[in-house]
C-alpha atoms as a PDB file:
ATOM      1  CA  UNK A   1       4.582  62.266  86.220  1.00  0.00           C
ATOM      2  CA  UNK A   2       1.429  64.193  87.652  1.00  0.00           C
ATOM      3  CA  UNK A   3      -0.967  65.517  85.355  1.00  0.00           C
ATOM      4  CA  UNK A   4      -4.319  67.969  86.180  1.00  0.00           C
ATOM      5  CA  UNK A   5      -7.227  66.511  84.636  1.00  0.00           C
ATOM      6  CA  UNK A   6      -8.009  70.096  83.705  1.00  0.00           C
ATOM      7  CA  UNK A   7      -6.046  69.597  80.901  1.00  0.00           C
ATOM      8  CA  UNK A   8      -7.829  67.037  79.383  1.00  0.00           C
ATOM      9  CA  UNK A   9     -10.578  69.165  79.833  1.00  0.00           C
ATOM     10  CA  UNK A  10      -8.604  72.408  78.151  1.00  0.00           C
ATOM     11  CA  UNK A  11      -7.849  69.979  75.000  1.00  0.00           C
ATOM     12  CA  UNK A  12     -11.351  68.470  74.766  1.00  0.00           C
ATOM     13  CA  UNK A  13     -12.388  72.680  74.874  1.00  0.00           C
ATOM     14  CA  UNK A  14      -9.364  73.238  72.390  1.00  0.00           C
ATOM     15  CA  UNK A  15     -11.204  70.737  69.660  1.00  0.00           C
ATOM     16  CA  UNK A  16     -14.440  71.897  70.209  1.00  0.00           C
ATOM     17  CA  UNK A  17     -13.628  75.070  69.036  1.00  0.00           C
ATOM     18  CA  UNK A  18     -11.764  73.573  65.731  1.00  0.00           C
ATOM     19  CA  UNK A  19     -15.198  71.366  65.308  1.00  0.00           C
ATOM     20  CA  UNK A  20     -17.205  74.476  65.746  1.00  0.00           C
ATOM     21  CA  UNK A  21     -14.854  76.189  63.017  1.00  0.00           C
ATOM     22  CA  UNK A  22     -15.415  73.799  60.380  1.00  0.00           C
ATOM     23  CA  UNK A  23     -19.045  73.276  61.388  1.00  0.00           C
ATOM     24  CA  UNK A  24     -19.793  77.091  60.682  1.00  0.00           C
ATOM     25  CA  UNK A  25     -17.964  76.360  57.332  1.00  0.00           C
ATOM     26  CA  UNK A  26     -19.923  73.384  56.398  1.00  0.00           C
ATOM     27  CA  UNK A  27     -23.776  74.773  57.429  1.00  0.00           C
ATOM     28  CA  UNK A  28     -22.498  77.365  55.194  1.00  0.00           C
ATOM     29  CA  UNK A  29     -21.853  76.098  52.220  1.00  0.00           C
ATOM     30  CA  UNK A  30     -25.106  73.656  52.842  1.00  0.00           C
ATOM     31  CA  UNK A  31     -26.803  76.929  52.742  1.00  0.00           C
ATOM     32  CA  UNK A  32     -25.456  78.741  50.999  1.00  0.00           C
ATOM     33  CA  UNK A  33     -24.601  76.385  47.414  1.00  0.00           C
ATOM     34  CA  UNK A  34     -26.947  73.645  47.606  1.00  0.00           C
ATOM     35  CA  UNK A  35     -30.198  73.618  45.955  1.00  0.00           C
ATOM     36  CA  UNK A  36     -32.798  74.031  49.045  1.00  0.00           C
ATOM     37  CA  UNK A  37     -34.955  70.963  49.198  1.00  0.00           C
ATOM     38  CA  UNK A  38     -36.450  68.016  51.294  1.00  0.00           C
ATOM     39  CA  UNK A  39     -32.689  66.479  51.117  1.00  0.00           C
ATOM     40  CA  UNK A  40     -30.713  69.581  51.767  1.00  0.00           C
ATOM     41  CA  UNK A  41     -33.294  70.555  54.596  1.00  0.00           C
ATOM     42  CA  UNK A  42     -33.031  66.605  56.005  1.00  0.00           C
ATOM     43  CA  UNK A  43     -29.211  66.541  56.388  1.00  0.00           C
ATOM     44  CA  UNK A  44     -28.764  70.072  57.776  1.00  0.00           C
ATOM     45  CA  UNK A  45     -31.108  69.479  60.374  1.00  0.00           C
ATOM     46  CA  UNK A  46     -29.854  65.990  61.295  1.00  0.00           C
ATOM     47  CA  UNK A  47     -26.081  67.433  61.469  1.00  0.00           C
ATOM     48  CA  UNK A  48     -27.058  69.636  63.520  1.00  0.00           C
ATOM     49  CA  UNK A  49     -29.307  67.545  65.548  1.00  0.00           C
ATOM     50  CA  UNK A  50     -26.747  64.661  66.147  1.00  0.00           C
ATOM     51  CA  UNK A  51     -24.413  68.072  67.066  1.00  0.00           C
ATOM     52  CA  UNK A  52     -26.791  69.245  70.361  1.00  0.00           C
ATOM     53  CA  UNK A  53     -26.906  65.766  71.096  1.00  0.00           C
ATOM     54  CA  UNK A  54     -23.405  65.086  71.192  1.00  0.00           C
ATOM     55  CA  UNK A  55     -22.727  68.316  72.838  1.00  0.00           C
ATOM     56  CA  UNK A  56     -25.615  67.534  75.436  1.00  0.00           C
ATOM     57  CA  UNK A  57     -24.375  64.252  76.735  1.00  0.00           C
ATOM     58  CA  UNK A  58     -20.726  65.445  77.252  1.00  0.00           C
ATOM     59  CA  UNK A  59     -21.805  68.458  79.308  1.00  0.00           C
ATOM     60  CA  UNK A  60     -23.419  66.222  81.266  1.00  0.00           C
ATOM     61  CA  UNK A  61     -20.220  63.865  81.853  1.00  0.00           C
ATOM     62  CA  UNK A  62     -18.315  66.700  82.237  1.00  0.00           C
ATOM     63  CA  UNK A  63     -20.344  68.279  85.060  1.00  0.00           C
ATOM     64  CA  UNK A  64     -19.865  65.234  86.761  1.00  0.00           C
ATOM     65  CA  UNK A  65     -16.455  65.057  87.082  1.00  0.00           C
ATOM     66  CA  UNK A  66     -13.633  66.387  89.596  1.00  0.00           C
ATOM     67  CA  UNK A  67     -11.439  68.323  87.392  1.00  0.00           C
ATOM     68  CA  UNK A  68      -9.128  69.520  90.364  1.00  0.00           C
ATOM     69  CA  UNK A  69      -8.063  66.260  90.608  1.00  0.00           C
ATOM     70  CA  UNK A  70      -4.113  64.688  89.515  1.00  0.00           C
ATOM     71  CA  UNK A  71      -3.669  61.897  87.151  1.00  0.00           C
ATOM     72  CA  UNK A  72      -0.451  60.042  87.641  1.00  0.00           C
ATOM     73  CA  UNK A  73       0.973  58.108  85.584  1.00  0.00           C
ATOM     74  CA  UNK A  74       3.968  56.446  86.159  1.00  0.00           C
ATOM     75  CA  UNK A  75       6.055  54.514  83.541  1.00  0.00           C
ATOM     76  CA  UNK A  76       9.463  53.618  83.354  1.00  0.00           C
ATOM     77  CA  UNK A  77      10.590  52.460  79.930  1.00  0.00           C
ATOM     78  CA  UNK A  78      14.124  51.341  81.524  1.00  0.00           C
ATOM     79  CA  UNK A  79      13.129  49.057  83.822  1.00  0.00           C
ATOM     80  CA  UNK A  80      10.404  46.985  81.534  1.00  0.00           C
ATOM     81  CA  UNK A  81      11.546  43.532  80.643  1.00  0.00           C
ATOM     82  CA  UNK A  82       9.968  41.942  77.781  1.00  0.00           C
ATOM     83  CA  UNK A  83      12.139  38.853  77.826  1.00  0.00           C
ATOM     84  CA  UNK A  84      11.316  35.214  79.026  1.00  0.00           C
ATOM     85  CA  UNK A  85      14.000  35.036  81.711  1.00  0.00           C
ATOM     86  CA  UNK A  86      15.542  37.129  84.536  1.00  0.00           C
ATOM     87  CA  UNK A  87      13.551  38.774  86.838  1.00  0.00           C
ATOM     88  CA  UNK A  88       9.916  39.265  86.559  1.00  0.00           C
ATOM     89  CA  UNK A  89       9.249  42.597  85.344  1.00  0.00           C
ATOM     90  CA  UNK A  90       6.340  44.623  84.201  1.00  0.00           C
ATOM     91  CA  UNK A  91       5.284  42.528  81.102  1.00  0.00           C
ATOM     92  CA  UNK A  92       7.908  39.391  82.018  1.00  0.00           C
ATOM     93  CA  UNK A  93       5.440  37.873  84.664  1.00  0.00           C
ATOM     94  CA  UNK A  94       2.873  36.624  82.314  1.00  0.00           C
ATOM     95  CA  UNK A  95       5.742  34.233  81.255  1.00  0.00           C
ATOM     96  CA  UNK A  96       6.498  33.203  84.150  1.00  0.00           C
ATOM     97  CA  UNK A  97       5.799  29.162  84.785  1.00  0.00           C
ATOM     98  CA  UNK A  98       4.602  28.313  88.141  1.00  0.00           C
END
């Protein structure tokens, strides 16, 4: 099975946005119903702070990467063979004495 690693990229977009959606929400309500002092002021700018950070150092991961690329991945759960005898398989051949 051959994947795009665009899509990766389209989900990691997808929950940004829902992050972004209950950010707004929560600098909101910090604003909007808490008593404005030292404390309030302290955790609003450190969410937000830790939130440009975060945001910073995946843009910069993400510019670095070739998203036009395939990802393949190939498994087969028929032909896996967890047991100690018969033929080596996939997971078999660490039991396997030599």
């Amino acid at each position: 099975m051959t994947i795009s690693l665009s899509i990766f990229l389209y989900l990691y977009l997808a929950l940004l946005a829902v992050f972004c959606f209950f950010a707004f929400f929560s600098l909101y309500h910090m604003i909007r119903f808490s008593f404005w002092g030292f404390t309030s002021f302290f955790a609003t700018f450190l969410f937000i702070a830790v939130v440009v950070i975060v945001l910073f150092i995946s843009f910069e991961h993400i510019q670095q990467a070739d998203w036009q690329q395939t990802f393949t991945w190939q498994f087969d759960v028929l032909h896996l063979d967890f047991g100690p005898q018969g033929e080596p398989g996939v997971i078999n051949s660490a039991f396997q004495e030599e």
